[in-house]
N, C-alpha and C. Protein backbone atom coordinates (compact mmCIF):
# COMPACT_ATOMS: atom_id res chain seq x y z
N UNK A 1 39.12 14.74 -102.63
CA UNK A 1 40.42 14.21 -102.26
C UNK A 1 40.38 12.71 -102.47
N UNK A 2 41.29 11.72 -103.34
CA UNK A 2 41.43 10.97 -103.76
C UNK A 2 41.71 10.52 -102.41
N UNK A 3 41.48 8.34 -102.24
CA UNK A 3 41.58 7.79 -101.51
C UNK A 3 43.30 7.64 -100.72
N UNK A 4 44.04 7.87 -101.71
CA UNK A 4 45.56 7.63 -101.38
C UNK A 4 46.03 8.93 -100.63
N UNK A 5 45.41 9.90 -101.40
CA UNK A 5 45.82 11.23 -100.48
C UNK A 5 44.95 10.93 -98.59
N UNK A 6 44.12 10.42 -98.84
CA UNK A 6 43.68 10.83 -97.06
C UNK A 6 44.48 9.88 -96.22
N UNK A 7 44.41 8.42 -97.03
CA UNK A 7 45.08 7.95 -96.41
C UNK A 7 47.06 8.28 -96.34
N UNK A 8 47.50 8.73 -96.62
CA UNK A 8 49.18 9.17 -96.58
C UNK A 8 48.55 10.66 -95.20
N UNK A 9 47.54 11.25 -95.52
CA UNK A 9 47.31 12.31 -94.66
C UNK A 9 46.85 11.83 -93.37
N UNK A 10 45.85 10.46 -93.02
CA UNK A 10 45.64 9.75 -91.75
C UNK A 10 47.48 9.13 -91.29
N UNK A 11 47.70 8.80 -92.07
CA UNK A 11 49.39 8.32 -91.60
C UNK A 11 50.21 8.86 -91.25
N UNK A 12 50.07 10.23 -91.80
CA UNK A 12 50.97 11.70 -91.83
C UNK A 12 50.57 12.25 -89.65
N UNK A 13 49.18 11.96 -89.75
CA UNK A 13 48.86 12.44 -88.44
C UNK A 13 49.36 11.29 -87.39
N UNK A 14 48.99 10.30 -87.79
CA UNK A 14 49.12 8.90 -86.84
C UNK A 14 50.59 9.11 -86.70
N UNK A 15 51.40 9.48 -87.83
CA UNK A 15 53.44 9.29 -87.02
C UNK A 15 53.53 10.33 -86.43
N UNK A 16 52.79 11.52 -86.38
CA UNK A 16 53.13 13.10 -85.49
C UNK A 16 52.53 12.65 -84.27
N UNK A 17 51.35 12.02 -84.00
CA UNK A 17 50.85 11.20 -82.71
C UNK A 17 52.25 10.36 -81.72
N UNK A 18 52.55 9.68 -82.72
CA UNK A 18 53.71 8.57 -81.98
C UNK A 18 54.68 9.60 -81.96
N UNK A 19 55.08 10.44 -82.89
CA UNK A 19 56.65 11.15 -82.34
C UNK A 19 56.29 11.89 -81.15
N UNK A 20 55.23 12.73 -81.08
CA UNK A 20 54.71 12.88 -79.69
C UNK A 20 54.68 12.60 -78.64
N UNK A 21 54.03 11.06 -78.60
CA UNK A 21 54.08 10.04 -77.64
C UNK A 21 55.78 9.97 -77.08
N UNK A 22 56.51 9.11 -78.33
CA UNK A 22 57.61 8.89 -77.72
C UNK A 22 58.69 10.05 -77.52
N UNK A 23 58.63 11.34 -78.13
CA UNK A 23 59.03 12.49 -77.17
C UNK A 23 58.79 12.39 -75.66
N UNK A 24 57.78 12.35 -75.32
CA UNK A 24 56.90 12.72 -73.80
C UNK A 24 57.36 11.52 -73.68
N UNK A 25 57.61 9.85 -73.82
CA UNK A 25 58.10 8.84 -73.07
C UNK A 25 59.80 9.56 -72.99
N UNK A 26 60.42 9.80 -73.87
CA UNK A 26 62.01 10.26 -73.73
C UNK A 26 62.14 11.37 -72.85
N UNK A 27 61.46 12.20 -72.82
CA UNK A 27 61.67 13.12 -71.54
C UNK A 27 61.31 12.92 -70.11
N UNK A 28 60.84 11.65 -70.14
CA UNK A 28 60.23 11.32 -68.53
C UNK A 28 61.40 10.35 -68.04
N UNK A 29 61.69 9.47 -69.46
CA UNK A 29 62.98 8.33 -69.07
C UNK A 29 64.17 9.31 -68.40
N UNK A 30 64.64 10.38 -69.49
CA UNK A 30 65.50 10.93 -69.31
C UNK A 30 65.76 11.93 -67.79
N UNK A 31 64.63 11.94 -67.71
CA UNK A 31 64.23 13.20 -66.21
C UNK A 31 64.20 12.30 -65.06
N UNK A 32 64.31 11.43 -65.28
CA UNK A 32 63.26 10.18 -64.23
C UNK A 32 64.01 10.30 -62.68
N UNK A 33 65.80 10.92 -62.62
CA UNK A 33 66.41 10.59 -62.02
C UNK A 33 66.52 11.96 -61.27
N UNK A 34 66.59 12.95 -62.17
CA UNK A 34 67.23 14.57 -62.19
C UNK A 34 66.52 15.08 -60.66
N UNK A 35 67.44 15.73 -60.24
CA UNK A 35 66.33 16.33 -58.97
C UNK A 35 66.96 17.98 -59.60
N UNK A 36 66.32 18.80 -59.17
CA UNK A 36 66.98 20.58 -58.87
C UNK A 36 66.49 20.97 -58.16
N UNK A 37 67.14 21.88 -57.43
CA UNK A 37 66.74 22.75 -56.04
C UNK A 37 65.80 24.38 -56.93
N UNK A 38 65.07 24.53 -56.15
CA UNK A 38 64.37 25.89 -56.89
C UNK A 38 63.84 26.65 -55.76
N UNK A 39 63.46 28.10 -56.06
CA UNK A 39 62.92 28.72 -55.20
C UNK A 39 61.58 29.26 -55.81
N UNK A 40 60.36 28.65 -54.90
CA UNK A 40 58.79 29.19 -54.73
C UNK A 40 58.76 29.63 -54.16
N UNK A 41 58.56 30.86 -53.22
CA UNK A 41 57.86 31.06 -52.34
C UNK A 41 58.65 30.61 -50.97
N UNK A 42 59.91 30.23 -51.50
CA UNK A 42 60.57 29.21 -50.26
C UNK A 42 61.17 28.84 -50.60
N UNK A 43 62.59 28.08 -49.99
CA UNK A 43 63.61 27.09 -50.67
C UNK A 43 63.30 25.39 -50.80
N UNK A 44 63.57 24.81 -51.77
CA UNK A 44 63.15 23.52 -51.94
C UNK A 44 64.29 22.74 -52.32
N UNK A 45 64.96 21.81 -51.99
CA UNK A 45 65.97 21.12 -51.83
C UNK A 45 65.80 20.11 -52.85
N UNK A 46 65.85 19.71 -53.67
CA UNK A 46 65.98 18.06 -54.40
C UNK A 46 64.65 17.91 -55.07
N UNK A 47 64.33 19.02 -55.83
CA UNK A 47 62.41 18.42 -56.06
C UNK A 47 62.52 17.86 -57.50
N UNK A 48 62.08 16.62 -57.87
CA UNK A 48 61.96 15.56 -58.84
C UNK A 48 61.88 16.50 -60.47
N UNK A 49 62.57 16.85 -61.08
CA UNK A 49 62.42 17.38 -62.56
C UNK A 49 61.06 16.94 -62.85
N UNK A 50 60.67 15.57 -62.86
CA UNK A 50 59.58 15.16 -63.22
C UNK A 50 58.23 15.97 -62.51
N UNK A 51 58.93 16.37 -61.61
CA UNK A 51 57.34 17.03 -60.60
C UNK A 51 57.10 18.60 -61.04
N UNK A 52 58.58 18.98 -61.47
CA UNK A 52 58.15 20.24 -61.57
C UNK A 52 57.63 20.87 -62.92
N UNK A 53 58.03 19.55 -63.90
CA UNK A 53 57.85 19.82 -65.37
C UNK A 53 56.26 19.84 -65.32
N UNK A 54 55.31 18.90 -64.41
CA UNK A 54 54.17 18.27 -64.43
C UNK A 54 53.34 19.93 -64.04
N UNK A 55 54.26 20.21 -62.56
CA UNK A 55 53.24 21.68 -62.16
C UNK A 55 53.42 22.60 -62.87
N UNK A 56 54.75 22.77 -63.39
CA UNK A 56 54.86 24.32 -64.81
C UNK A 56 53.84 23.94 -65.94
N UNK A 57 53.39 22.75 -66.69
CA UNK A 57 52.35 22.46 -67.43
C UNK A 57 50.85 22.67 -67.15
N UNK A 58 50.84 22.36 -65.88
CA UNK A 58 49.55 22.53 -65.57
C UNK A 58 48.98 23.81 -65.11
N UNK A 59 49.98 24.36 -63.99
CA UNK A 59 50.09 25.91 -64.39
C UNK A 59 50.05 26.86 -64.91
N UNK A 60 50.93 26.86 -66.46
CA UNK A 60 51.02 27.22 -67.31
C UNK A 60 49.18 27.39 -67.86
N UNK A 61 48.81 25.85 -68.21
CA UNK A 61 47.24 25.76 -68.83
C UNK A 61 46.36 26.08 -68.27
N UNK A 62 46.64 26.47 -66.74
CA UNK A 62 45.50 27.11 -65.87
C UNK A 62 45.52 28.69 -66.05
N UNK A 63 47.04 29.17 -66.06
CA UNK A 63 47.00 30.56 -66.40
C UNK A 63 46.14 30.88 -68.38
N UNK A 64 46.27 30.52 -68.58
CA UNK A 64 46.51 30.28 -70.54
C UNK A 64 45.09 30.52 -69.95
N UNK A 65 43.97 29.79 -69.56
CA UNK A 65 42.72 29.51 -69.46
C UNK A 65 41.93 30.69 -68.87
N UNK A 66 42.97 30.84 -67.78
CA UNK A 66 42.11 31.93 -67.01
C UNK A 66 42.02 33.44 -67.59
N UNK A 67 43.28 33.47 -68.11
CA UNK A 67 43.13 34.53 -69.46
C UNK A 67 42.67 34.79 -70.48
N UNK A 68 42.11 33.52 -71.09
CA UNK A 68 40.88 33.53 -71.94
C UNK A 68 39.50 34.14 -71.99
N UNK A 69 39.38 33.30 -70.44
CA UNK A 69 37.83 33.54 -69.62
C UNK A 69 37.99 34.86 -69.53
N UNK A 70 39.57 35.77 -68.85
CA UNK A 70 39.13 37.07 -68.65
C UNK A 70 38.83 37.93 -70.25
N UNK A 71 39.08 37.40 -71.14
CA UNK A 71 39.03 38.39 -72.03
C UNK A 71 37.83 38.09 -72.41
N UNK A 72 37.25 37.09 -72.90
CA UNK A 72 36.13 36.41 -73.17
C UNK A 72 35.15 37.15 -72.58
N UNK A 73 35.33 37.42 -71.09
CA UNK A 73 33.94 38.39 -70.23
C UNK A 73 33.93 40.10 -70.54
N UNK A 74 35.12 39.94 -70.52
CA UNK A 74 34.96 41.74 -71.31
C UNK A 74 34.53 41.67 -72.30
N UNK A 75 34.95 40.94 -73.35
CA UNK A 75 34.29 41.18 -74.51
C UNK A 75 32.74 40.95 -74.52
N UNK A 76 31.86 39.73 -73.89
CA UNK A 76 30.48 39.88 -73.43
C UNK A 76 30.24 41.24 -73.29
N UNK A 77 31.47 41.58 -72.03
CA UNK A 77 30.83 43.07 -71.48
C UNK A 77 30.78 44.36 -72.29
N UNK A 78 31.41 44.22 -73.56
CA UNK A 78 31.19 45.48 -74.26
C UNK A 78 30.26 45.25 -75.09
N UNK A 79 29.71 43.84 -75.59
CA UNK A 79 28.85 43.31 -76.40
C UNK A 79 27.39 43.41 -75.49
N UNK A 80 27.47 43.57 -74.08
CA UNK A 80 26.17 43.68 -73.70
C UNK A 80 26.25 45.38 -73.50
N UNK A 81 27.42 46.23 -73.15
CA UNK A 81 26.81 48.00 -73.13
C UNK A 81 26.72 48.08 -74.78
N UNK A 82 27.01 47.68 -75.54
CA UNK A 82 26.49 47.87 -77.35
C UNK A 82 24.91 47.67 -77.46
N UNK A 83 24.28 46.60 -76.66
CA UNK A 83 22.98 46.07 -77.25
C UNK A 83 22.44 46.76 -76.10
N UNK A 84 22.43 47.20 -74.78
CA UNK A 84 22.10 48.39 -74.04
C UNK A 84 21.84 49.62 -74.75
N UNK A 85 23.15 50.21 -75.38
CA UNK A 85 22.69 51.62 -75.99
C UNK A 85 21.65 51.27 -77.15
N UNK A 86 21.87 50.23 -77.63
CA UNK A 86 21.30 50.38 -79.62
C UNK A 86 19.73 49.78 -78.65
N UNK A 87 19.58 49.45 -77.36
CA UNK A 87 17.86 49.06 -76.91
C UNK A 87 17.55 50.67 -76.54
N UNK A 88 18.62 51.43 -76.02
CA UNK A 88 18.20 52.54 -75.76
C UNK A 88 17.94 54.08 -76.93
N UNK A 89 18.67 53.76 -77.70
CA UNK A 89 18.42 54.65 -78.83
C UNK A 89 16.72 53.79 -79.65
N UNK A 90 17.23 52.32 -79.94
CA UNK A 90 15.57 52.37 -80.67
C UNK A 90 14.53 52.87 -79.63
N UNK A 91 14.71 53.13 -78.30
CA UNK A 91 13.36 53.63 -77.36
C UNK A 91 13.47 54.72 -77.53
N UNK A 92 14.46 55.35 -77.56
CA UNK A 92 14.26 56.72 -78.50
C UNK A 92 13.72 57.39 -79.13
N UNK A 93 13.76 56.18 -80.41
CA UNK A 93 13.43 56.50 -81.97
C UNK A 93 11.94 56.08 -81.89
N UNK A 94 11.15 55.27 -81.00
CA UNK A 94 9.85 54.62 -80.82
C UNK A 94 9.55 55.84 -80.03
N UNK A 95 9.76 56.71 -79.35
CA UNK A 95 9.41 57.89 -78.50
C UNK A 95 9.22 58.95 -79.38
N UNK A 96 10.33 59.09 -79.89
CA UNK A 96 10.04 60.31 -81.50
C UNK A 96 9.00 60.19 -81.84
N UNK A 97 8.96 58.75 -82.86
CA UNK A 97 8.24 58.43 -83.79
C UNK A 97 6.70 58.69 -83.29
N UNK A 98 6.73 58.13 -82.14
CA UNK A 98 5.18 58.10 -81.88
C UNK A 98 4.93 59.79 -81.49
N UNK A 99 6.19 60.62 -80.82
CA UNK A 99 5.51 61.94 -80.71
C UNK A 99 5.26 62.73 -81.78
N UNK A 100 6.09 62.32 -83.06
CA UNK A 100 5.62 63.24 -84.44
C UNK A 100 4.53 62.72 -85.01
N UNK A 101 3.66 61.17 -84.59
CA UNK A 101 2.47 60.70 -84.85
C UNK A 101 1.37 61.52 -84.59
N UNK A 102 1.40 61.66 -83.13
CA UNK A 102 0.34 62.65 -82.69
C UNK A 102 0.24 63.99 -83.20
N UNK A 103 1.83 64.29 -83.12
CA UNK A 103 1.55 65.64 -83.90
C UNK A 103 0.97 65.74 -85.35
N UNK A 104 1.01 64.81 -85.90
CA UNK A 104 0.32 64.67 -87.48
C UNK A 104 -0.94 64.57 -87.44
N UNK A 105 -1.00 64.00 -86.09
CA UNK A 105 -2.66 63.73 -85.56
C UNK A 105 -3.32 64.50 -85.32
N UNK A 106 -3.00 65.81 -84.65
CA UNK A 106 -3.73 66.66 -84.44
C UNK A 106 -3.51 67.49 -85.14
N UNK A 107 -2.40 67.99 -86.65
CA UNK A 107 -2.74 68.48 -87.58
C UNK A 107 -3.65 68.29 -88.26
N UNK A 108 -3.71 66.53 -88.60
CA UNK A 108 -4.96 66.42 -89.43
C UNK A 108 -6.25 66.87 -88.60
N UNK A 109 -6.31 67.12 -87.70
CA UNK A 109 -7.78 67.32 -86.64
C UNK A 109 -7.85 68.58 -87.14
N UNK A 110 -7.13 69.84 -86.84
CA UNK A 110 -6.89 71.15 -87.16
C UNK A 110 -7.71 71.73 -88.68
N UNK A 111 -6.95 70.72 -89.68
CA UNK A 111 -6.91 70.85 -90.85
C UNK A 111 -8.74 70.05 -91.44
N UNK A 112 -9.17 69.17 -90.50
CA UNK A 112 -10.41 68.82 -90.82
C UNK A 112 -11.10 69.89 -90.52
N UNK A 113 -11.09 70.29 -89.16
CA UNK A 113 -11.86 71.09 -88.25
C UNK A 113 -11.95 72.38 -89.39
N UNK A 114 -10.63 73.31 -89.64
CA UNK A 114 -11.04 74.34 -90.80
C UNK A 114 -11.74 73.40 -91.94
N UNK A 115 -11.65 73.07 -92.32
CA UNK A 115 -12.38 72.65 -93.53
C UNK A 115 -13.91 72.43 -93.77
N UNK A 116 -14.56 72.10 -92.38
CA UNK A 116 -15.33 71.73 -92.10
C UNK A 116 -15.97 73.35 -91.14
N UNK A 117 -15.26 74.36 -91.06
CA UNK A 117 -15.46 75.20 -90.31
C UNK A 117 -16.18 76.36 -91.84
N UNK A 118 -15.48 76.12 -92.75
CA UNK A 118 -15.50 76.86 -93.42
C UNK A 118 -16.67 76.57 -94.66
């Protein structure tokens, strides 16, 4: 990427930064005054637009989060009963293996023993 392209693309980000910024300054100017009555849990008389925009955001990102984490742990949790069964099938297959060992083992014993019998 040529020098003119990153830079128009650092500039491109830096004015979405400021329209940002001065969005979030225009909605605080504009709110600064607003009161509305709402109901939580209870009636609330006159509570500051500004206060409630602040707790629905933060709210909002606490729920968003905590729903992450929950999915995030199930998924661990099916990723640890997966590596449970596949530890329990190779003990399995190490249980087989070694019991058709012996049995080869004491064929060959069998198979010496006649040979040696005869």
């Amino acid at each position: 990427m040529s020098l003119a392209l990153k830079s128009i693309k650092v500039y491109l980000k830096l004015s979405a930064i400021v329209a940002v910024v001065l969005l979030i300054l225009l909605i605080i100017l504009m709110n600064k005054e607003n009161k509305a009555d709402i109901w939580m849990f209870g009636d609330y008389q006159d509570v500051n637009v500004l206060w409630l925009l602040l707790i629905t955001a933060v709210s909002s990102i606490a729920s968003w989060w905590l729903v992450i984490k929950i999915f995030a742990t199930l998924r661990e949790l099916r990723e640890l009963r997966r590596a449970r069964q596949t530890r329990e099938n190779m003990a399995e297959q190490q249980r087989l293996a070694q019991e058709l060992a012996e049995r080869e083992k004491r064929i060959d014993e069998k198979l010496r023993r006649s040979i040696t019998d005869e």
